[in-house]
Structures are given as C-alpha cells and as structure tokens.
Protein backbone atom coordinates (compact mmCIF):
# COMPACT_ATOMS: atom_id res chain seq x y z
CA UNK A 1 9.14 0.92 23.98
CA UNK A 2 5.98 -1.34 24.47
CA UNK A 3 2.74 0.66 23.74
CA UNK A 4 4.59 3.43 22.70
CA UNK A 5 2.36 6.20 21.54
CA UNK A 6 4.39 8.02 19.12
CA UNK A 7 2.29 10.32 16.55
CA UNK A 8 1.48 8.36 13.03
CA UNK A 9 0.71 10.78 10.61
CA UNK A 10 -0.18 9.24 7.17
CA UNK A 11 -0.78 11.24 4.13
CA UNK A 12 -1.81 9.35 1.01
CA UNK A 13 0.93 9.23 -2.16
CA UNK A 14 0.38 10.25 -5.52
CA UNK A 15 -0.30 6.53 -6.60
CA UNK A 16 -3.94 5.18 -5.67
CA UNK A 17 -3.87 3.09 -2.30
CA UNK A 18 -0.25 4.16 -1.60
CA UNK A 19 0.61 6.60 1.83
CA UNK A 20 3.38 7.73 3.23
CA UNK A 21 3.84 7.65 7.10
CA UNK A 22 5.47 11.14 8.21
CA UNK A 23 7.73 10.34 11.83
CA UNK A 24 11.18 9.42 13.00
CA UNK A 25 11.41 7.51 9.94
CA UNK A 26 9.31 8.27 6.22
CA UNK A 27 7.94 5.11 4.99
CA UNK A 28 5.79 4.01 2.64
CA UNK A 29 2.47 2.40 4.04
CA UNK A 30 -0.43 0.18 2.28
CA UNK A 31 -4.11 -0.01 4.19
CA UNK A 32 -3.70 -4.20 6.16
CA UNK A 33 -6.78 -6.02 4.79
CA UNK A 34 -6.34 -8.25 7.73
CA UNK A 35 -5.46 -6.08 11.15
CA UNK A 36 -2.99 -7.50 13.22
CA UNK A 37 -1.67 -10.28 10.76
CA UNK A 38 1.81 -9.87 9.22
CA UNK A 39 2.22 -11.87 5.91
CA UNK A 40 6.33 -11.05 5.53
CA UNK A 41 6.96 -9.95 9.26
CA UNK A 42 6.82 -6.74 8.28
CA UNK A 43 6.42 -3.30 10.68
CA UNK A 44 2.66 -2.37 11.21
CA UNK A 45 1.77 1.15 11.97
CA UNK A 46 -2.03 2.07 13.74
CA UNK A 47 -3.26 5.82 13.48
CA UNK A 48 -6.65 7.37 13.53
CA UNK A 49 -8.59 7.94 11.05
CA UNK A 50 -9.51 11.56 9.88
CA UNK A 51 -13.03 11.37 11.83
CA UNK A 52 -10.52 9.64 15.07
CA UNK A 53 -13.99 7.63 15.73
CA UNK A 54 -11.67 4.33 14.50
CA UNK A 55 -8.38 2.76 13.92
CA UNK A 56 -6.49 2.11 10.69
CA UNK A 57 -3.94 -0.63 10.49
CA UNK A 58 -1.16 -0.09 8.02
CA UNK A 59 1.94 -2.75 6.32
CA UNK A 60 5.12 -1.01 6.22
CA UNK A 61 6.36 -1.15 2.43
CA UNK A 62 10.00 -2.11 2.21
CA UNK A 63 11.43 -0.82 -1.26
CA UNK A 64 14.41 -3.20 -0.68
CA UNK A 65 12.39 -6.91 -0.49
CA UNK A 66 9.12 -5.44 -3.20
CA UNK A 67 10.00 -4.10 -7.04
CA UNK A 68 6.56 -1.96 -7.11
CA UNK A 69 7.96 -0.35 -3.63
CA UNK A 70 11.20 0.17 -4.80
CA UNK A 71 9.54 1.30 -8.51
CA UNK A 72 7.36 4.31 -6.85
CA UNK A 73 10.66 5.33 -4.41
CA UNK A 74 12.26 5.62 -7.62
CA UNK A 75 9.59 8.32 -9.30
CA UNK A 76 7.58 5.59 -10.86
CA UNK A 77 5.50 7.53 -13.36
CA UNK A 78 2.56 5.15 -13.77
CA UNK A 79 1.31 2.92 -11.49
CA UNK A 80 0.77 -0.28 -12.54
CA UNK A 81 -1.55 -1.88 -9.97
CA UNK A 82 -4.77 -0.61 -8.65
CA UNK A 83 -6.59 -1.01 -4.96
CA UNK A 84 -9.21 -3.67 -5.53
C-alpha cells in the first residue's frame, strides 16, 4: 500500500541514538541525517515527533548486513559508538 498511514511508534533503546520502531514488525531505527536518501536501500520509516509540529525520518537497522546492529540485538552491554 502506497501512502499507507500505518502508526510508527518509536521509542528510543537503551544505547544513545538507537530506537526501536513498535508495529507489525519491531525494528531497530537510527535518526536519517539526510531525509529521503537511502545509502544501502534500506526501509525508511517517518513518524511525528513528540511536539507532532514536524517529521522525523528514520533508517531501518538490519542486524543481518551491520555487526553493531546485530551486536545490540544480541544484549550488547556497551556501546561502542556514540551520536556525533
């Protein structure tokens, strides 16, 4: 479905810069620096911010193609990158 409409809920993760997107399907999410460009044709996800006065782009995080994805599904204890 084209311009769906589907209810993004994202709640941030334990680890700095790190949310998880609540739906059909629980994914991790990272904030897109650059909305509406794809770097590894990943998913995108848009939801509202907390104040719903803008829009918030997000890169779906696939644990099976990134080690630091698949580290923090595992229980990664430390993380060892930070936003910035």
């Amino acid at each position: 479905k084209k311009g769906g409409g589907n209810k993004v809920v994202i709640e941030p993760h334990r680890h700095e810069g790190v949310f998880v997107s609540k739906g059909k399907d629980d994914s991790l999410v990272t904030k897109n620096m650059v909305p509406g460009e794809s770097v590894y044709g990943e998913k995108r996800l848009v939801a509202e911010s907390e104040d719903k006065e803008e829009k918030i782009e997000y890169r779906v995080w696939n644990p099976f193609r990134s080690k630091l994805g698949a580290g923090i599904v595992g229980g990664i204890g430390a993380m060892p990158i930070k936003p910035g």
